[in-house]
Protein backbone atom coordinates (compact mmCIF):
# COMPACT_ATOMS: atom_id res chain seq x y z
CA UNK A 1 -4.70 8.44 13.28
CA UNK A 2 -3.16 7.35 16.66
CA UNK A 3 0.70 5.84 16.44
CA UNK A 4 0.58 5.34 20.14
CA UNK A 5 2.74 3.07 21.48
CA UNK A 6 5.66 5.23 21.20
CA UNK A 7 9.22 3.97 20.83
CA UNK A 8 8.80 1.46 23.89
CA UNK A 9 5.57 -0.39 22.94
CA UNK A 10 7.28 -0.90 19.15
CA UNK A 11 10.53 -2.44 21.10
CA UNK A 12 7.49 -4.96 22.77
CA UNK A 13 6.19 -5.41 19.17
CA UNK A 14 9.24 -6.27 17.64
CA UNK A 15 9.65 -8.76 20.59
CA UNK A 16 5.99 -10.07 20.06
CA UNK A 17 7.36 -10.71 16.85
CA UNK A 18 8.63 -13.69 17.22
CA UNK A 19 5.84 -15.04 18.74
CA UNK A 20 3.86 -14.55 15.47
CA UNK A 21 6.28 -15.45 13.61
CA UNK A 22 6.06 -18.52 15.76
CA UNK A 23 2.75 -19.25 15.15
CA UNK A 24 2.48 -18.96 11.05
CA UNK A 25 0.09 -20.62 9.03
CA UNK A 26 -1.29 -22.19 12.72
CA UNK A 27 -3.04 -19.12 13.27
CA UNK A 28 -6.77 -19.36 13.80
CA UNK A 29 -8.53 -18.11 10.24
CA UNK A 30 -10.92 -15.60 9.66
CA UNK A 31 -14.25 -17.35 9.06
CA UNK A 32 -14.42 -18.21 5.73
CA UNK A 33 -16.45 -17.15 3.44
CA UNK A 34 -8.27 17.67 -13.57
CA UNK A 35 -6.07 17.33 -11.75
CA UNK A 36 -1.82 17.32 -12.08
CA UNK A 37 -1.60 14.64 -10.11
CA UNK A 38 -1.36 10.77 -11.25
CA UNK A 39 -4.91 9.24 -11.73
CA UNK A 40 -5.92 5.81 -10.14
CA UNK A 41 -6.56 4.18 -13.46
CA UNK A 42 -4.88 0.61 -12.55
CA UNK A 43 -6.90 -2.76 -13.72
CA UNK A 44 -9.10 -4.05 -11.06
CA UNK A 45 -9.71 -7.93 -10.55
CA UNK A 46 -12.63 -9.07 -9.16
CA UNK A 47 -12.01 -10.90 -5.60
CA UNK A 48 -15.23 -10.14 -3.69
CA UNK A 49 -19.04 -11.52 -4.10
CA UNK A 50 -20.06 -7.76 -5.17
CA UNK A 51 -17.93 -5.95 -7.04
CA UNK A 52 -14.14 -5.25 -8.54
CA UNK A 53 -12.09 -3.87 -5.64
CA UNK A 54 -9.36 -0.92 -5.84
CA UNK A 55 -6.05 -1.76 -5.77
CA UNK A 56 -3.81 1.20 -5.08
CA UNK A 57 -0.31 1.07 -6.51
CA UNK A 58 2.79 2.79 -5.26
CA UNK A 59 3.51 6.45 -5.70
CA UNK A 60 -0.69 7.82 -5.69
CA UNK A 61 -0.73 11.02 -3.86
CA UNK A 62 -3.39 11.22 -1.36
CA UNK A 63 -4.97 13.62 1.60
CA UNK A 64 -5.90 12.60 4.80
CA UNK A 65 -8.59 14.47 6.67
CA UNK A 66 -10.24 13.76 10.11
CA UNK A 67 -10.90 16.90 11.50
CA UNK A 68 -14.63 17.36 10.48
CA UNK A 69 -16.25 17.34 7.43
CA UNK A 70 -14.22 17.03 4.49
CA UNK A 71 -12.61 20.12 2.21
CA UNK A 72 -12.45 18.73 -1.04
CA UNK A 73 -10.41 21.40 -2.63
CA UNK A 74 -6.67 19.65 -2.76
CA UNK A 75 -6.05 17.90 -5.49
CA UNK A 76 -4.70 14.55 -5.31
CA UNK A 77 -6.33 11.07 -6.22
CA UNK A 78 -7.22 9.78 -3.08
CA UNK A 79 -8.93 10.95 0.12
CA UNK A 80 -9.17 9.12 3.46
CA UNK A 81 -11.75 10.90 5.86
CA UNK A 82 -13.78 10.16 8.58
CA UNK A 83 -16.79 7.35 7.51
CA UNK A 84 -18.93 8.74 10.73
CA UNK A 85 -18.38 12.38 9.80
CA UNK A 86 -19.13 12.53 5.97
CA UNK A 87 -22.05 11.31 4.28
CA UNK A 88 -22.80 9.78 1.05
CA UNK A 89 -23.46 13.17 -0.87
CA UNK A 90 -19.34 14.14 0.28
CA UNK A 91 -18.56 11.15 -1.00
CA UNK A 92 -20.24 11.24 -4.09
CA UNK A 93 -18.64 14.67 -4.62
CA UNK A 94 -15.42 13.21 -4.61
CA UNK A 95 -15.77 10.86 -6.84
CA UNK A 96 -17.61 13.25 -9.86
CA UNK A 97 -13.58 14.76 -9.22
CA UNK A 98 -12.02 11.70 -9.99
CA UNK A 99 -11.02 10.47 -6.60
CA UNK A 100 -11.26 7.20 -4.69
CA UNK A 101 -12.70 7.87 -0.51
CA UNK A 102 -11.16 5.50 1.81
CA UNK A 103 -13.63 5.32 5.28
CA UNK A 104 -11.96 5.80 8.48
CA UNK A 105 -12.86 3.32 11.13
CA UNK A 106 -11.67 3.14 14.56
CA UNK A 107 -11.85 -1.13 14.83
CA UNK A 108 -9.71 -1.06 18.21
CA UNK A 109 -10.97 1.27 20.68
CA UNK A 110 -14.58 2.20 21.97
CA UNK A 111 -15.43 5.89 21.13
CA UNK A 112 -17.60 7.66 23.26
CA UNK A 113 -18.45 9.85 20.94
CA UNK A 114 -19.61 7.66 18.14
CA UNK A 115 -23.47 6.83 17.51
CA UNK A 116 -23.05 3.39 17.75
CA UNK A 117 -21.50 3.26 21.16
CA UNK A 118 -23.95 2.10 23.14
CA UNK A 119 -23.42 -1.01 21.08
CA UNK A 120 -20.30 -2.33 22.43
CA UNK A 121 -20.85 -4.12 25.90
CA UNK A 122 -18.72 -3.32 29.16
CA UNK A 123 -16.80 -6.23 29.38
CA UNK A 124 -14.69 -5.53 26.12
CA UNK A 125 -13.93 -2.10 27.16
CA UNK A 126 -9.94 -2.04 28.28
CA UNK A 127 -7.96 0.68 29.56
CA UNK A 128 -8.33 4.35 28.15
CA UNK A 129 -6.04 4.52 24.89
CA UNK A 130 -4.52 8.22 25.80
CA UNK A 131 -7.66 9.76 23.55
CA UNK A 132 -10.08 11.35 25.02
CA UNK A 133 -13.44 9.41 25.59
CA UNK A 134 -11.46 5.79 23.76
CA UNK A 135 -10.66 2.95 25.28
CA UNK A 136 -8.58 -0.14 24.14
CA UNK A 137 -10.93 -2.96 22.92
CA UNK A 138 -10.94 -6.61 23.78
CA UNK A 139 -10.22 -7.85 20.55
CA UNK A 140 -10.33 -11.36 21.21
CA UNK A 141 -14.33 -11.19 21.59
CA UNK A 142 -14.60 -11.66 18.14
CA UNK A 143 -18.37 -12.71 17.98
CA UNK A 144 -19.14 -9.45 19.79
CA UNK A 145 -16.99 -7.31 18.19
CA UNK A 146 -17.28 -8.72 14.27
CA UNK A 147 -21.28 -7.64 14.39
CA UNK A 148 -20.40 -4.54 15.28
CA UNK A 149 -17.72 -3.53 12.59
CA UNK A 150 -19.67 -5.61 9.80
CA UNK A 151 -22.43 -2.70 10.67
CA UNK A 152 -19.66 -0.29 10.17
CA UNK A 153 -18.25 -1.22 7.43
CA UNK A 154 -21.69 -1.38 5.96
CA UNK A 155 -22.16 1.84 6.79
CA UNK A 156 -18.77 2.52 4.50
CA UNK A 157 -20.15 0.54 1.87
CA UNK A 158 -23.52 2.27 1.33
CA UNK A 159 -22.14 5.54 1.57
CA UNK A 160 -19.84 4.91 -2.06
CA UNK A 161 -16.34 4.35 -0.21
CA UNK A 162 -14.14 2.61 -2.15
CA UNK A 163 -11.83 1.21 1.01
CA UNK A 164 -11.66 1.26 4.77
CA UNK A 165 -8.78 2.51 6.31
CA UNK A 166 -9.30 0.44 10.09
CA UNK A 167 -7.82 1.89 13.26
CA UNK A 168 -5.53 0.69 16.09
CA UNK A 169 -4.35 -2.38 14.68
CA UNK A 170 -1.55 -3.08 17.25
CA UNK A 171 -3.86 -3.21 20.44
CA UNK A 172 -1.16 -6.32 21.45
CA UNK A 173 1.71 -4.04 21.78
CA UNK A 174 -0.01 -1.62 24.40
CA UNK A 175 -1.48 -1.52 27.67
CA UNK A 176 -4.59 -2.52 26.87
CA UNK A 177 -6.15 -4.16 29.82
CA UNK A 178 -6.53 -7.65 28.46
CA UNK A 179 -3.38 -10.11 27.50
CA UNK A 180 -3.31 -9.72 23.91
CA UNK A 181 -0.85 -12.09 22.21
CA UNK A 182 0.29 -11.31 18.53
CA UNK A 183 -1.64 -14.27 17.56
CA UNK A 184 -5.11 -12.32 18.89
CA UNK A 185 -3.88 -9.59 16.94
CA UNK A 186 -3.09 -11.25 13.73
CA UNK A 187 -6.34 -13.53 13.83
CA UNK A 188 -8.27 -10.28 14.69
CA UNK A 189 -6.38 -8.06 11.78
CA UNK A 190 -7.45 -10.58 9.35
CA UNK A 191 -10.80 -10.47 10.26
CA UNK A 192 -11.36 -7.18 9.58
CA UNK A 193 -9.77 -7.73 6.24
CA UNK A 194 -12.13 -10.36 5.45
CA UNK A 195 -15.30 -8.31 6.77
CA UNK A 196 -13.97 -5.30 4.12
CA UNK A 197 -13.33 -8.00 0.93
CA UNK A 198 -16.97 -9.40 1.54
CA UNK A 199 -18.29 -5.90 1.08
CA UNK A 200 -16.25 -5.35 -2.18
CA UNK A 201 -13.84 -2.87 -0.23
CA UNK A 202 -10.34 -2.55 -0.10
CA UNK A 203 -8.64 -2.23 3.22
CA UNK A 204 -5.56 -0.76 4.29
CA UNK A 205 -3.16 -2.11 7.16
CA UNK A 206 -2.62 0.69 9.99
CA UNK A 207 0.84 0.53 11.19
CA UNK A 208 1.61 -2.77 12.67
CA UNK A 209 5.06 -3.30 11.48
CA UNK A 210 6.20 -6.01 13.09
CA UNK A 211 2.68 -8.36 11.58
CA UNK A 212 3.27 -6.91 7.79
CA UNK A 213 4.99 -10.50 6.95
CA UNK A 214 1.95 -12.12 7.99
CA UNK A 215 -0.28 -9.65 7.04
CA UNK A 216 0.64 -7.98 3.67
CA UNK A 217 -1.36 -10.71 1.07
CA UNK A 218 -4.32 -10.14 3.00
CA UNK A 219 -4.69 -5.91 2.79
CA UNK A 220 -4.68 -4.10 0.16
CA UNK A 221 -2.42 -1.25 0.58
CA UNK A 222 -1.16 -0.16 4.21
CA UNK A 223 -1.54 3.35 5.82
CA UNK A 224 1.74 4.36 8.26
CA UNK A 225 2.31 6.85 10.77
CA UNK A 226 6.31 8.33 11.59
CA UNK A 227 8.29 5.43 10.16
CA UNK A 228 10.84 7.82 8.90
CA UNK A 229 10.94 9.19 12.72
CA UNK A 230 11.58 5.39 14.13
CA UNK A 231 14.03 4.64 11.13
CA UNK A 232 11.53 1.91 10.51
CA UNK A 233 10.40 2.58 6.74
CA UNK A 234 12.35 -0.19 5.22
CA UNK A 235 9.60 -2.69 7.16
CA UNK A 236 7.28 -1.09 4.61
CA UNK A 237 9.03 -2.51 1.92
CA UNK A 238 6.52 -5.82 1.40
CA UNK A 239 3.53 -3.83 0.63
CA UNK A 240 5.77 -1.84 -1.92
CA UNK A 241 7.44 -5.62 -3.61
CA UNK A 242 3.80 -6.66 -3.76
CA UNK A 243 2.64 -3.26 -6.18
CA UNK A 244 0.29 -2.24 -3.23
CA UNK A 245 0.45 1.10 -2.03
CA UNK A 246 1.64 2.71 1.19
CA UNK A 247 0.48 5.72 2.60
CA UNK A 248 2.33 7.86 5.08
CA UNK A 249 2.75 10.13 7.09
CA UNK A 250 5.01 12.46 9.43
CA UNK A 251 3.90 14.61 11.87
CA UNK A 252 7.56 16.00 13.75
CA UNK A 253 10.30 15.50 11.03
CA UNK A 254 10.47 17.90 8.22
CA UNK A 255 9.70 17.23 4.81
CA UNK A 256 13.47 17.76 3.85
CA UNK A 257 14.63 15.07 5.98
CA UNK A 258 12.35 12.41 5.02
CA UNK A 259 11.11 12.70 1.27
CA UNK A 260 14.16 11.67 -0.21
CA UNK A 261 13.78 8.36 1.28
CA UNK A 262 10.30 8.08 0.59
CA UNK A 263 11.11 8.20 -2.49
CA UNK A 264 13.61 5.86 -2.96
CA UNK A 265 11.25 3.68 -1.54
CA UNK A 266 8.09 4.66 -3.33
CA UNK A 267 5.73 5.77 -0.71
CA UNK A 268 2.87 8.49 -0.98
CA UNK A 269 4.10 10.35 1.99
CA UNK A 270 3.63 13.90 3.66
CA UNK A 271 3.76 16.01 6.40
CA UNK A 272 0.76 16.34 8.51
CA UNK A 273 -0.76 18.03 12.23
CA UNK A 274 -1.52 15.49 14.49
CA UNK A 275 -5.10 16.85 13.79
CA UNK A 276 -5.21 16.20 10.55
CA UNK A 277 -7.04 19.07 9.38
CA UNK A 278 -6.88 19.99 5.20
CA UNK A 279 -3.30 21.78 5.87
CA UNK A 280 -0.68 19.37 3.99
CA UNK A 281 3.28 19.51 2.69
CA UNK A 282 3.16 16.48 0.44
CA UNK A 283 6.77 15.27 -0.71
């Protein structure tokens, strides 16, 4: 839930940019191997060792809760809540509705308040993120860090989630405490995607604009914070071209300014609080 880099780390991201763009296909690879609302109902193609994965398209209307355990009273399609937070029963509940549960996992910052966080070591803890009790993550320590989320998104798996919706995504365009190059961030990005697809989940990209190029064939739909705000929807566009969906949000600009364009362009978006609680003004 955090778009923090503000207006001044997205001018460095744009700039980093070019460095990925740069790099291309030379990029180290992951390792290898109801309700009124619009139904998910689209054919799913098998592309994982387990199971069929969802594929959202364009246009699904969705809630996004983080603040505790989840109300499951709105009625929309598609719920992303918090994969610590809710347990399999919440999950299950959701889907005897008719919805699909993305998980929300925080892949780029240490959480002191998370059970697990005594297993991340010291020395890939950055610089404090601007949350309370998170700091950045060194996200070139991939053979620390990939045990870790693997657990995690385990943890999304067995609980019935039908995606992961992975946090802080754009560690290279902050203050992190380590020199994080786009390429880092692009070689880290896609392993996250690949730990999700080997657990027959989909995965969403978290903001990240200036990667989505690089990015887009290997997530499955992409989940946005204020691009209406930074006049940056249009970089959304790829995700849209490809029939995947993108889910967004705004948390300053009214409703009446944005939604138009939104849908022009197709995206499930709505006005939330920066605590993303159950309140909602969909578009």
């Amino acid at each position: 839930m955090r778009n923090i880099a503000g207006a001044a780390a997205l001018l460095t991201a744009l700039v980093l940019t070019g460095v990925a763009g740069c790099t291309g296909g030379g990029d180290a690879a992951s390792p290898a191997p109801s309700s009124s609302q619009t139904r998910s109902s689209d054919a799913e193609t098998p592309d994982g060792p387990d199971r069929a994965r969802w594929r959202p398209r364009p246009g699904l209307a969705w809630q996004w809760q983080l603040d505790g355990r989840v109300d499951p009273s709105v009625d929309v399609p598609v719920y992303d809540i918090d994969g610590f937070e809710n347990s399999a029963a919440d999950v299950a509940r959701l889907h005897r509705d008719g919805r699909k549960v993305i998980c929300y996992i925080n892949v780029g910052a240490w959480e002191d308040f998370r059970p697990d966080k005594d297993a991340f070591p010291d020395s890939v803890l950055g610089r404090p993120n601007g949350w309370k009790g998170e700091r950045w993550l060194d996200i070139r320590r991939t053979s620390v860090l990939r045990p870790i989320m693997e657990r995690r998104f385990d943890m999304c798996r067995d609980k019935g989630f039908d995606a992961v919706e992975p946090d802080l995504m754009e560690g290279y365009g902050n203050d992190t405490g380590f020199p994080l190059t786009a390429r880092d961030q692009l070689r880290y990005n896609r392993m996250i995607a690949d730990i999700a697809h080997r657990r027959g989940l989909s995965v969403g990209l978290k903001n990240d604009l200036p990667q989505i190029p690089q990015l887009v064939r290997h997530f499955d739909f992409a989940v946005n914070e204020e691009c209406a705000q930074y006049d940056e929807c249009e970089l959304l566009k790829p995700f849209i071209e490809a029939g995947k969906a993108v889910f967004h949000v705004e948390y300053a600009e009214p409703a009446a300014e944005f939604c138009p364009e939104s849908r022009r362009l197709r995206l499930s978006s709505m006005r939330k609080e920066p605590e993303l609680g159950v309140w909602r003004k969909p578009c």
